[in-house]
C-alpha atoms as a PDB file:
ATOM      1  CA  UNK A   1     -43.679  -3.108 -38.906  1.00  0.00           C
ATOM      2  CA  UNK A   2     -46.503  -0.163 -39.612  1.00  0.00           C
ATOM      3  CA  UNK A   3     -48.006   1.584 -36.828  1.00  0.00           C
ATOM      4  CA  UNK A   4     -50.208   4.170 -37.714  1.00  0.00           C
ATOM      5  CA  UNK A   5     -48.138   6.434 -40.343  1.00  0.00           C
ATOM      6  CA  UNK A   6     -44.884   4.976 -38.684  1.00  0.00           C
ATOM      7  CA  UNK A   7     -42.812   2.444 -40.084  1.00  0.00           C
ATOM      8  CA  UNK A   8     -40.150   0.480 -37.632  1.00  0.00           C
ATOM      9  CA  UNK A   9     -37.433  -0.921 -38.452  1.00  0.00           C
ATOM     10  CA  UNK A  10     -34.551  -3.105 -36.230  1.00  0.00           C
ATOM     11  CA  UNK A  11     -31.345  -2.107 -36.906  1.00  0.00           C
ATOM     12  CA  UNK A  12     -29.144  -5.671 -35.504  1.00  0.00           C
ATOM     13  CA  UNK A  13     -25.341  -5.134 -35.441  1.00  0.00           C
ATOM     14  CA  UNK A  14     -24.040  -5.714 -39.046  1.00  0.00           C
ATOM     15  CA  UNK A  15     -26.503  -3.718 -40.744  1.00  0.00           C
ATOM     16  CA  UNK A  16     -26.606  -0.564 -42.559  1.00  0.00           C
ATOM     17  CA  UNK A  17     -28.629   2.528 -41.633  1.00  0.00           C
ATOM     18  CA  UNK A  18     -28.018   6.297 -41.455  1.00  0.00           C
ATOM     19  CA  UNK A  19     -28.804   8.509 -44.659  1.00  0.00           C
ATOM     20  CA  UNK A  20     -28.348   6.175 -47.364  1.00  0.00           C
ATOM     21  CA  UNK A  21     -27.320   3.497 -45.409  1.00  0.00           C
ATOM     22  CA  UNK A  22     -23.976   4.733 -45.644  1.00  0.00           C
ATOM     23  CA  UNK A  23     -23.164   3.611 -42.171  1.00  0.00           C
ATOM     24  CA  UNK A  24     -22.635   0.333 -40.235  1.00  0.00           C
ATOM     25  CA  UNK A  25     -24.220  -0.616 -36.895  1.00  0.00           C
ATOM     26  CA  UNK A  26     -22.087  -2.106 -34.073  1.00  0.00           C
ATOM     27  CA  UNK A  27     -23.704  -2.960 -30.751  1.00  0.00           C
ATOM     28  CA  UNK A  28     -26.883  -3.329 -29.477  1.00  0.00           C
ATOM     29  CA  UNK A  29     -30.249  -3.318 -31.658  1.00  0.00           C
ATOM     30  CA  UNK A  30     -31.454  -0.134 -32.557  1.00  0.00           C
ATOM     31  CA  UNK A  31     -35.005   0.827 -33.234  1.00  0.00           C
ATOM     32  CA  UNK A  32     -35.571   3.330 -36.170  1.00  0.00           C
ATOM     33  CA  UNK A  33     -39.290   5.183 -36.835  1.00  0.00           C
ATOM     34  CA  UNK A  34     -40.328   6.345 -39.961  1.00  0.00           C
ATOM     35  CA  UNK A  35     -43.056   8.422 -41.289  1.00  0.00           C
ATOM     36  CA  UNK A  36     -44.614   6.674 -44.290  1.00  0.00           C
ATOM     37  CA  UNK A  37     -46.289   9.704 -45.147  1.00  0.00           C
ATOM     38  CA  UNK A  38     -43.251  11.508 -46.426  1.00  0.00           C
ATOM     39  CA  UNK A  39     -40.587  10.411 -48.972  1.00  0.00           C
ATOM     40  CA  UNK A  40     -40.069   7.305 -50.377  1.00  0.00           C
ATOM     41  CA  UNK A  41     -38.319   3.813 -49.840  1.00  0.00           C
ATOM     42  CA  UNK A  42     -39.060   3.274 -45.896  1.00  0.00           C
ATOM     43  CA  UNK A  43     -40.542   7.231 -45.119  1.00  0.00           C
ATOM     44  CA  UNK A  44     -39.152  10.004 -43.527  1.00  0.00           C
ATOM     45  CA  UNK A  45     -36.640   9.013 -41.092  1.00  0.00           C
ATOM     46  CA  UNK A  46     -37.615  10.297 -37.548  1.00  0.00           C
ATOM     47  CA  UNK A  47     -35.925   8.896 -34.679  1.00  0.00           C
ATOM     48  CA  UNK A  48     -33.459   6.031 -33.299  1.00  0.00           C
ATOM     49  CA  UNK A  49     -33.652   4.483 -30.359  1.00  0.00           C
ATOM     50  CA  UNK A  50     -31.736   1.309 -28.604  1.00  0.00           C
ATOM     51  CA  UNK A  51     -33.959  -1.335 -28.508  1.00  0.00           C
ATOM     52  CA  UNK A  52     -33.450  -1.436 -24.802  1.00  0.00           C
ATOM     53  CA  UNK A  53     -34.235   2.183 -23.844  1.00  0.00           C
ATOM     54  CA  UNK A  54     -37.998   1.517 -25.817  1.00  0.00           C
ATOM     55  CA  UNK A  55     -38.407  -1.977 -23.995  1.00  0.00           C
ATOM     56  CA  UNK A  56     -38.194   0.334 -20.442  1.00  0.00           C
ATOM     57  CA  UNK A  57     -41.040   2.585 -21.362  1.00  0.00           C
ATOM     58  CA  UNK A  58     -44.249   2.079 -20.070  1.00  0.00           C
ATOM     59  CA  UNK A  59     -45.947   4.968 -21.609  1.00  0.00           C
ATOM     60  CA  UNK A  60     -46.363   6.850 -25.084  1.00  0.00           C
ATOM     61  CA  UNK A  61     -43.503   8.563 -27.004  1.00  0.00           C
ATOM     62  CA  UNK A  62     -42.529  11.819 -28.529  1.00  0.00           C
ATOM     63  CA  UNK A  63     -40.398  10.942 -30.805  1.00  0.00           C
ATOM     64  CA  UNK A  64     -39.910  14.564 -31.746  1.00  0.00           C
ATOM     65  CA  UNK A  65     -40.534  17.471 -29.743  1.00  0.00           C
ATOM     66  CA  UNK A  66     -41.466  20.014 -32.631  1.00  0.00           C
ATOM     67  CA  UNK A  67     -43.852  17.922 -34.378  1.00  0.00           C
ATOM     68  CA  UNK A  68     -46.928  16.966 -32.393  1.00  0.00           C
ATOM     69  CA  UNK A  69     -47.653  14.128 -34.965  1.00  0.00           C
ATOM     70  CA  UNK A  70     -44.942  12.257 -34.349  1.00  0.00           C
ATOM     71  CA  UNK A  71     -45.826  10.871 -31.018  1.00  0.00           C
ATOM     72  CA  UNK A  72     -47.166   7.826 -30.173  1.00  0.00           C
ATOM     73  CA  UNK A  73     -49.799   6.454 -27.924  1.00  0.00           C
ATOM     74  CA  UNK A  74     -49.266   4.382 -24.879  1.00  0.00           C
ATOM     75  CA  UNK A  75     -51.099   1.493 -26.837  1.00  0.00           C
ATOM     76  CA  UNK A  76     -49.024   2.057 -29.714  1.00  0.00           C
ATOM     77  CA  UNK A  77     -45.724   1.805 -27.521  1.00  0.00           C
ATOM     78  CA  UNK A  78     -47.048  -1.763 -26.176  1.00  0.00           C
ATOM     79  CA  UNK A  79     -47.495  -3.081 -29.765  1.00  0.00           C
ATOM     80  CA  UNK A  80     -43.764  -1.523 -30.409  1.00  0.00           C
ATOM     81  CA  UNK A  81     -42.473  -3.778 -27.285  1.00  0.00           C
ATOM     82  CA  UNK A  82     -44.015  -6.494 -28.390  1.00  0.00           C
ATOM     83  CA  UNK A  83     -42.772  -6.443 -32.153  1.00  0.00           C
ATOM     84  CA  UNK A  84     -39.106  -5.618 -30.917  1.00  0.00           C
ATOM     85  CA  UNK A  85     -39.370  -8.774 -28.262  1.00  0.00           C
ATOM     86  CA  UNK A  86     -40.490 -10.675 -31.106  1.00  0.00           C
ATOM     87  CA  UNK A  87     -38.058  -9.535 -33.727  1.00  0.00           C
ATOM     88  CA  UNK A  88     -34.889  -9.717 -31.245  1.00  0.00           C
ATOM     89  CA  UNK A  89     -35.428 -12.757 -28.986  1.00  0.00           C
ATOM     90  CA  UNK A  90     -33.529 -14.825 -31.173  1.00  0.00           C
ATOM     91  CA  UNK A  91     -30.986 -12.433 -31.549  1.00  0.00           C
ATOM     92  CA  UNK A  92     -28.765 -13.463 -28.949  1.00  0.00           C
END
């Protein structure tokens, strides 16, 4: 999913992520943001999150605290919320 210059990505237990995807996720759903601006393949990788932690915000998101860019908006947290309850509602 794009929002803005972020690409995010569900990370389901089984799957690969990390640099290079060298590593394999077990547990709960992750949420990874990317910035599309930067590098190749998916972006710039940014920030992980459990699925769960994002699904309890209410408001906007600094995803890091040194870059005033990579924040996002109250309005782009809902339409985060709703992709993830879309892409994991089958997951269990």
């Amino acid at each position: 999913m794009n929002i803005d210059k972020f690409y995010v990505r569900v990370v389901r237990d089984g799957d690969k992520y990390g640099m290079n995807d060298c590593l394999t996720h077990s547990g709960d759903p992750m949420a990874e943001f990317y910035d599309t601006r930067y590098g190749e393949g998916r972006g710039q990788f940014v920030q992980r999150y459990y699925v769960e932690t994002l699904m309890a915000r209410s408001s906007g998101l600094c995803l890091m605290g040194g870059v005033p860019e990579w924040s996002l908006s109250g309005d782009d947290m809902q339409k985060v919320r709703e992709f993830l309850t879309n892409e994991v509602k089958n997951d269990n």
